[in-house]
C-alpha atoms as a PDB file:
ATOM      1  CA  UNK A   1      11.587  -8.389  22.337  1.00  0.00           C
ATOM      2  CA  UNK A   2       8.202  -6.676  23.155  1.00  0.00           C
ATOM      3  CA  UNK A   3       5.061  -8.803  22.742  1.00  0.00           C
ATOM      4  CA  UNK A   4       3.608  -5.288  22.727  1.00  0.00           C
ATOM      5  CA  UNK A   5       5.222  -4.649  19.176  1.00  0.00           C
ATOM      6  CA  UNK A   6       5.235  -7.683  16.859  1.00  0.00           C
ATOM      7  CA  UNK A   7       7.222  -7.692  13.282  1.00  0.00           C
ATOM      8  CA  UNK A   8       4.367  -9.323  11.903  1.00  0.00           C
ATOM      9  CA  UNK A   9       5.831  -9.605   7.927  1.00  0.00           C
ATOM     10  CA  UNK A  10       9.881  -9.776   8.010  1.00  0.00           C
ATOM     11  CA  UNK A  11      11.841  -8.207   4.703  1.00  0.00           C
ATOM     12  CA  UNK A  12      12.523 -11.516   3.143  1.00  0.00           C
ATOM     13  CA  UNK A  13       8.996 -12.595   3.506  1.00  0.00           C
ATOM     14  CA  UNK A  14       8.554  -9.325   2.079  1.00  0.00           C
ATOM     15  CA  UNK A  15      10.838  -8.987  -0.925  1.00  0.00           C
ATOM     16  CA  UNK A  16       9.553 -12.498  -1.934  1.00  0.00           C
ATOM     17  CA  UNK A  17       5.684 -12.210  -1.803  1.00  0.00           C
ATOM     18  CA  UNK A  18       6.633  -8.361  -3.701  1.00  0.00           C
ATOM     19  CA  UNK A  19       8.267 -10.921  -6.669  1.00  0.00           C
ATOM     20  CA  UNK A  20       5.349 -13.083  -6.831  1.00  0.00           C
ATOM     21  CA  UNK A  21       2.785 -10.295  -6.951  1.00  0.00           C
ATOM     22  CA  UNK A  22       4.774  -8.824  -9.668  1.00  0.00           C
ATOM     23  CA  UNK A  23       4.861 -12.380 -11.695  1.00  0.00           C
ATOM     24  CA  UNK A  24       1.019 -12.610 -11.395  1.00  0.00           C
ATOM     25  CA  UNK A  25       0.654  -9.223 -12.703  1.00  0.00           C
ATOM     26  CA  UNK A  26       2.850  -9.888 -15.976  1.00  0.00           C
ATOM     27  CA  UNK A  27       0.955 -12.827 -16.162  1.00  0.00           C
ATOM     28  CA  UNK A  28      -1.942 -11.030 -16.660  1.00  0.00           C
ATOM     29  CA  UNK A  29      -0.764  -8.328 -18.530  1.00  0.00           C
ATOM     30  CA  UNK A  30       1.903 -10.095 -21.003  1.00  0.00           C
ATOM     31  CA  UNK A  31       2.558  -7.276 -23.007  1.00  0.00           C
ATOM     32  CA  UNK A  32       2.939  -4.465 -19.884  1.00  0.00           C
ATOM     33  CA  UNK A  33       1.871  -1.436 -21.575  1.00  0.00           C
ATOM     34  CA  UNK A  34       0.414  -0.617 -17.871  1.00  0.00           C
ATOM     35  CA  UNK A  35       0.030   2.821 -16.141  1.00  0.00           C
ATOM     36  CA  UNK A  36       0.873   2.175 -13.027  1.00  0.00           C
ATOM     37  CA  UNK A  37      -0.565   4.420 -10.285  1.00  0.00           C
ATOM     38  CA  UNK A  38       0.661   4.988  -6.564  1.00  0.00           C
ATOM     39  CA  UNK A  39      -1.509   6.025  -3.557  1.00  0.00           C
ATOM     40  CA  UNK A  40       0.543   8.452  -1.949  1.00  0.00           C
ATOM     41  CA  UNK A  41       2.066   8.337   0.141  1.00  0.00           C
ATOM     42  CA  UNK A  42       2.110   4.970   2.062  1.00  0.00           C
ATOM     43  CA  UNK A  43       2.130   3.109  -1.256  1.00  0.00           C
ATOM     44  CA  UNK A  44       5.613   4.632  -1.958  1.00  0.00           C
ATOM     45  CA  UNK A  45       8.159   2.127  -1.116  1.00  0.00           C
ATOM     46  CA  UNK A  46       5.433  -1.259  -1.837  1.00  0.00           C
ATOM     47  CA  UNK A  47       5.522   0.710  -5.489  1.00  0.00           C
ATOM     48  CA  UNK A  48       9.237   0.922  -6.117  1.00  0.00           C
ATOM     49  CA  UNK A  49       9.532  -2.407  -5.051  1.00  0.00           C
ATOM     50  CA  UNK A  50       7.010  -3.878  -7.396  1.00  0.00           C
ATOM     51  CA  UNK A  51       8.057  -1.628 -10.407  1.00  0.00           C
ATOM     52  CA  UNK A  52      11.526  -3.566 -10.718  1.00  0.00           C
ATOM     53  CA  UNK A  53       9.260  -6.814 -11.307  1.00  0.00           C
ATOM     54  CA  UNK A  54       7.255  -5.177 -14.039  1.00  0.00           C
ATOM     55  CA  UNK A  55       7.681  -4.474 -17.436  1.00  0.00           C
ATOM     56  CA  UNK A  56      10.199  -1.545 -18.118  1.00  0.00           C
ATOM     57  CA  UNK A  57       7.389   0.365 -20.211  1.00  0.00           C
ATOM     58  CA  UNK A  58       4.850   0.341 -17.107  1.00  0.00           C
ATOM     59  CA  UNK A  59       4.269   4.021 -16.837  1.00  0.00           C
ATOM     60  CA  UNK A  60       4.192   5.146 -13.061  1.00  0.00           C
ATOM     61  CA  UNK A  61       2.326   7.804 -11.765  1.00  0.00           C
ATOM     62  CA  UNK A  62       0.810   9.315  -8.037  1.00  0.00           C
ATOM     63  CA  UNK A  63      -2.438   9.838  -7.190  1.00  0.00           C
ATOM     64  CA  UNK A  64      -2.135  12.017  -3.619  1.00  0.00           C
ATOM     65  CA  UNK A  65      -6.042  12.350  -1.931  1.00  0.00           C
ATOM     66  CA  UNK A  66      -7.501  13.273   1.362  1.00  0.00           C
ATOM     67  CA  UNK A  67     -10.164  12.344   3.408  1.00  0.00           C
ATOM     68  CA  UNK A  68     -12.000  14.918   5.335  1.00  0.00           C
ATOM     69  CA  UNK A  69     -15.193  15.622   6.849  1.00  0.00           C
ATOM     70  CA  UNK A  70     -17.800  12.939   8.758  1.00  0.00           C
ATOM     71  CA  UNK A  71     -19.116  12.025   5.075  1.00  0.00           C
ATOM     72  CA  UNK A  72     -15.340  11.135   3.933  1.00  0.00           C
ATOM     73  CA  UNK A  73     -15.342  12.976   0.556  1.00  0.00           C
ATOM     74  CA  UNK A  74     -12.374  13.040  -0.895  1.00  0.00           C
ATOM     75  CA  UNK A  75     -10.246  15.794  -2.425  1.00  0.00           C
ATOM     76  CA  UNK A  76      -7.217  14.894  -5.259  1.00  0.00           C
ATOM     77  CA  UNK A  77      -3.927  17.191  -3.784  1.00  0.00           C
ATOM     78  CA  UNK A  78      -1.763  15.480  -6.999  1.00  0.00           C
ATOM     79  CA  UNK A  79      -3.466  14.038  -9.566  1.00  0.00           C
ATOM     80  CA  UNK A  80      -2.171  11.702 -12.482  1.00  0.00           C
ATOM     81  CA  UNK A  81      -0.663  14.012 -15.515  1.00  0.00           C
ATOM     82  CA  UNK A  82      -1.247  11.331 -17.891  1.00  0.00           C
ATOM     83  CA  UNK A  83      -4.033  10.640 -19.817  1.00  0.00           C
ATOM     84  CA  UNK A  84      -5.993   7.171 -19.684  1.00  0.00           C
ATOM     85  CA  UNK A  85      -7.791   7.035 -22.318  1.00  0.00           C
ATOM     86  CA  UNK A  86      -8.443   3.464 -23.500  1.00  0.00           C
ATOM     87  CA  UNK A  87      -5.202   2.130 -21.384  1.00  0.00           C
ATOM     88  CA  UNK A  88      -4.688  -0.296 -18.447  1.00  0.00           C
ATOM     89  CA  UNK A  89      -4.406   0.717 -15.006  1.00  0.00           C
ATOM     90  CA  UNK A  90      -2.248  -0.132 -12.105  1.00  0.00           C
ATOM     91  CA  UNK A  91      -3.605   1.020  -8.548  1.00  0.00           C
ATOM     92  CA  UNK A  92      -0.759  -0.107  -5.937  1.00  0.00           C
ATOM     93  CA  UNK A  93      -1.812   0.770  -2.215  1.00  0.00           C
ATOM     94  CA  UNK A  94       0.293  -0.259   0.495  1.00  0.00           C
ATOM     95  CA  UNK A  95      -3.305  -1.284   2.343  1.00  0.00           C
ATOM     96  CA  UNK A  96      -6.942  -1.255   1.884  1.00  0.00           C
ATOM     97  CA  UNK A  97      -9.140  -0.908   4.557  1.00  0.00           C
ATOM     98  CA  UNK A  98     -13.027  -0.248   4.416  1.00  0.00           C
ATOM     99  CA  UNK A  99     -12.854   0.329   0.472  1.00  0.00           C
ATOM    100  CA  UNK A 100     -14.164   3.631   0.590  1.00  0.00           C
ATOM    101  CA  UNK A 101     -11.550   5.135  -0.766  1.00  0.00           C
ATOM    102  CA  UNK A 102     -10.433   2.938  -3.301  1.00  0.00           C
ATOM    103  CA  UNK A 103     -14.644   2.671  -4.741  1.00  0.00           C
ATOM    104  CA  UNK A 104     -13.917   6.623  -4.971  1.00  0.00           C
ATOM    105  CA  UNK A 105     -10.427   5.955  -7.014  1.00  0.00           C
ATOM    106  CA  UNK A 106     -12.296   3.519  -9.152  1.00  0.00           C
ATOM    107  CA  UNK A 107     -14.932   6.100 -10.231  1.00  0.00           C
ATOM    108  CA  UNK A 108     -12.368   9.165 -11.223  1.00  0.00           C
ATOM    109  CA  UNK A 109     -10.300   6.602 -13.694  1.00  0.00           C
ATOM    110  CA  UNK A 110     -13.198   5.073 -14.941  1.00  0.00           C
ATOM    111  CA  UNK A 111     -14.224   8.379 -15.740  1.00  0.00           C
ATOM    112  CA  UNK A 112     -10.754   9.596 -16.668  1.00  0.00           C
ATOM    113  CA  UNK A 113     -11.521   6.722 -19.607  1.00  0.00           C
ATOM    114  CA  UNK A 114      -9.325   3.861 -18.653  1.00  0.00           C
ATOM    115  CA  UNK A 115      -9.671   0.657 -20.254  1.00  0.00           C
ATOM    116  CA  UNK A 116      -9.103  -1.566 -17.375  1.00  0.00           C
ATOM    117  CA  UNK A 117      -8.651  -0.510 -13.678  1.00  0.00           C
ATOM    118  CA  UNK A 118      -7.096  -3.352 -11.488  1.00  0.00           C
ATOM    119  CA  UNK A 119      -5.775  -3.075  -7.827  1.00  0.00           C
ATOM    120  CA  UNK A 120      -2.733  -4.579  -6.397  1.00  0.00           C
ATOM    121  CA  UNK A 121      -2.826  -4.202  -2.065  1.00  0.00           C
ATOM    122  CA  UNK A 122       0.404  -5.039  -0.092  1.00  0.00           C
ATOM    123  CA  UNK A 123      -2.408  -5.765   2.953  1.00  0.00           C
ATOM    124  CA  UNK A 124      -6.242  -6.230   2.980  1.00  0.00           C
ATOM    125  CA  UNK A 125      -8.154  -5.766   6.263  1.00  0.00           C
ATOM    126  CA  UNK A 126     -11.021  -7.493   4.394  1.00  0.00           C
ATOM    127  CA  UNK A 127     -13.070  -8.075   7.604  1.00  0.00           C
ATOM    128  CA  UNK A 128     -13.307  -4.480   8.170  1.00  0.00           C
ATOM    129  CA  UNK A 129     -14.903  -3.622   3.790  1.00  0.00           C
ATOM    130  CA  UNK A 130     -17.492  -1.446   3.804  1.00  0.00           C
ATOM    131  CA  UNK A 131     -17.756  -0.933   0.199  1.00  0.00           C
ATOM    132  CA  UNK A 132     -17.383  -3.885  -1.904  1.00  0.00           C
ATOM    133  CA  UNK A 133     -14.105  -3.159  -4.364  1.00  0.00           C
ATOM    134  CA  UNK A 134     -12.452  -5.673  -6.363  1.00  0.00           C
ATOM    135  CA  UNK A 135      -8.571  -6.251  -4.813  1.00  0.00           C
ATOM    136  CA  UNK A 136      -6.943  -8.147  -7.925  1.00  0.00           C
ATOM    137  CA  UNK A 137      -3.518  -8.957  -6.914  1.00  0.00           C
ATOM    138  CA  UNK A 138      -3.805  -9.163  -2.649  1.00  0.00           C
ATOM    139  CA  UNK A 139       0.010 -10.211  -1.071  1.00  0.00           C
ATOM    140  CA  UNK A 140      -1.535 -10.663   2.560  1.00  0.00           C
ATOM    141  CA  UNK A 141      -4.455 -10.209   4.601  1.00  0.00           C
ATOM    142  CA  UNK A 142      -4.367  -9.069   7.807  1.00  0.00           C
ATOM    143  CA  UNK A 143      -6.057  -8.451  11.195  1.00  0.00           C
ATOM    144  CA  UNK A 144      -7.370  -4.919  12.991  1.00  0.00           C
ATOM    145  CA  UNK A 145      -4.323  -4.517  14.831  1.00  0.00           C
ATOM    146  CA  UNK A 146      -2.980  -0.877  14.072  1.00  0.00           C
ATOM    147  CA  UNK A 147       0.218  -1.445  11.458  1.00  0.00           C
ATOM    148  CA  UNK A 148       3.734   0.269  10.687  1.00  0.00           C
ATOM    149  CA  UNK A 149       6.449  -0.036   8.331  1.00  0.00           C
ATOM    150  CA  UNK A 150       7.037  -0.588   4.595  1.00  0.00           C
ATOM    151  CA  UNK A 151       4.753   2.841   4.025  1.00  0.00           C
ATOM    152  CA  UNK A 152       2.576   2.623   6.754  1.00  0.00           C
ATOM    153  CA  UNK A 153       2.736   5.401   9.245  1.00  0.00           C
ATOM    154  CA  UNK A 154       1.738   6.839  12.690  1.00  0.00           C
ATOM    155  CA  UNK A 155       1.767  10.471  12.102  1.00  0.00           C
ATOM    156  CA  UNK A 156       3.683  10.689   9.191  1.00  0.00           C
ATOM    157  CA  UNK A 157       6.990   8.334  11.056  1.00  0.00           C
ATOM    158  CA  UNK A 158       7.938   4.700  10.839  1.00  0.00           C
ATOM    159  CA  UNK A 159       7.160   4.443   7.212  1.00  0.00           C
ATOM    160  CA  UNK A 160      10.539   3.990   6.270  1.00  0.00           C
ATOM    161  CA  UNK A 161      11.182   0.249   7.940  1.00  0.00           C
ATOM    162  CA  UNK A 162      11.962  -2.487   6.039  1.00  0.00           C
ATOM    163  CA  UNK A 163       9.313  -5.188   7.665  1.00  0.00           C
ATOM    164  CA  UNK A 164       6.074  -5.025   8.797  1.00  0.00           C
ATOM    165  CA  UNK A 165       5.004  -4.447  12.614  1.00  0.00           C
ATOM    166  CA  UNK A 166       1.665  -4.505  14.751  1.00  0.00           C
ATOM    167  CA  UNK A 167       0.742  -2.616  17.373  1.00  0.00           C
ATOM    168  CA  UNK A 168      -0.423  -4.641  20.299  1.00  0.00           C
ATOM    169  CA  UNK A 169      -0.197  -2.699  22.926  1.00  0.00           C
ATOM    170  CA  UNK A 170      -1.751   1.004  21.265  1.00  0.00           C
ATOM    171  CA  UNK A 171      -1.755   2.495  25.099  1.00  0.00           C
ATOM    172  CA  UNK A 172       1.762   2.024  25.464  1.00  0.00           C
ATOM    173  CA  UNK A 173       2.769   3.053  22.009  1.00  0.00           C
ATOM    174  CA  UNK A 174       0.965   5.935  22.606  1.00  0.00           C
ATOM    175  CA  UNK A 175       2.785   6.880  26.077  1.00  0.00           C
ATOM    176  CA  UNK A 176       6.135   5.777  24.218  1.00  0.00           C
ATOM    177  CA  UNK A 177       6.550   5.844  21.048  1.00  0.00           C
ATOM    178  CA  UNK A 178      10.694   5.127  21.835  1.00  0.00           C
ATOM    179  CA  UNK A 179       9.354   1.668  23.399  1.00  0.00           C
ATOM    180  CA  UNK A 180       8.339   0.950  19.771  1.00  0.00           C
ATOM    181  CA  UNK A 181      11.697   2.077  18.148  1.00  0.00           C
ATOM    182  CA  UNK A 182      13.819   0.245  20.353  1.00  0.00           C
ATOM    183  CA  UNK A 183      11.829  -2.839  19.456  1.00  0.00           C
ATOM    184  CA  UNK A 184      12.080  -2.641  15.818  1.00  0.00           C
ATOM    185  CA  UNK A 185      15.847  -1.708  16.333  1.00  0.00           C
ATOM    186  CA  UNK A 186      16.193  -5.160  18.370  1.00  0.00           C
ATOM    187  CA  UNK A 187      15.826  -6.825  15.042  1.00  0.00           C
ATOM    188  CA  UNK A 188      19.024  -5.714  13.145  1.00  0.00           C
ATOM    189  CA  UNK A 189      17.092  -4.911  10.129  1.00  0.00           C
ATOM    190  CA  UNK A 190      14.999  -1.769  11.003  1.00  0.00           C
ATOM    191  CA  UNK A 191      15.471   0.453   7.903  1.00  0.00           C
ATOM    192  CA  UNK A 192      15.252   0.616   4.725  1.00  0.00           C
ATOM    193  CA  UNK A 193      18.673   1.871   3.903  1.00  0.00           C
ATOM    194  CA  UNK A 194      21.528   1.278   6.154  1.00  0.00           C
END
């Protein structure tokens, strides 16, 4: 194996800190009742995964954005066709970052009228917040490297792996992306459906 690729957060590791985010949340919200909203698209596959530990009436939705400009505003492509008036919300993003993003998803359900608006993050680059925004229900922090698998992409590919990989060597991923797919290959347990 590559040290220039790492599988930094293996399936089983995985599937079992997925479980225990899901028992916190019930814990927190006994009776479910929760609309539970996806960040498309890289919060995809962390959302399917944590839906079989919730309650069966958690209602999902998406929420699709995108960032352009050198201010970052932020535009909704697909928005939630729900109401949330008075009810308890789910956000489920496969990372946060610098919080900008998720301060601006905070405002448009607060004033979309929900109740409650809590955040479960698969990863948290907390080092790198800009914008101070609660992260509830965290299953790992990690470092600045640049991240693929379980959701995460590099122009729209390697989202579909079943672990989690970092980047050390962005130069060389960059001059060969196949240098990065015969590493996670190496491993036996690439993707998610085999």
């Amino acid at each position: 194996m590559s040290d220039d690729f790492v599988e930094v957060i293996t399936p089983d590791v995985l599937a079992r800190r997925v479980a225990e985010l899901g028992a916190e949340i019930m814990r927190d919200h006994p009776n479910g009742d929760l609309v539970v909203v996806g960040i498309l698209k890289g919060s995809v596959i962390f959302m399917k995964d944590l839906l079989a530990h919730l309650p069966l009436d958690s209602t999902p939705q998406f929420l699709a954005l995108t960032r352009f400009g050198r201010e970052g505003r932020v535009s909704v492509t697909l928005d939630i066709d729900e109401p949330l008036d008075g009810k308890d919300v789910l956000l489920v993003l496969e990372i946060v970052d610098t919080g900008l993003t998720l301060g601006t998803i905070h405002k448009m359900l607060d004033a979309k009228g929900a109740k409650s608006v809590s955040t479960v993050a698969l990863l948290d680059k907390a080092p790198r917040r800009i914008v101070d925004v609660p992260v509830e229900y965290r299953g790992f922090e990690v470092g600045d490297e640049y991240l693929l698998g379980y959701g995460l992409d590099w122009q729209g590919l390697f989202r579909n792996l079943r672990s989690v990989w970092a980047v050390m060597n962005m130069p060389r991923f960059l001059a060969e992306p196949e240098a990065f797919v015969d590493a996670a290959y190496s491993t036996g347990n690439a993707l998610l459906a085999e």
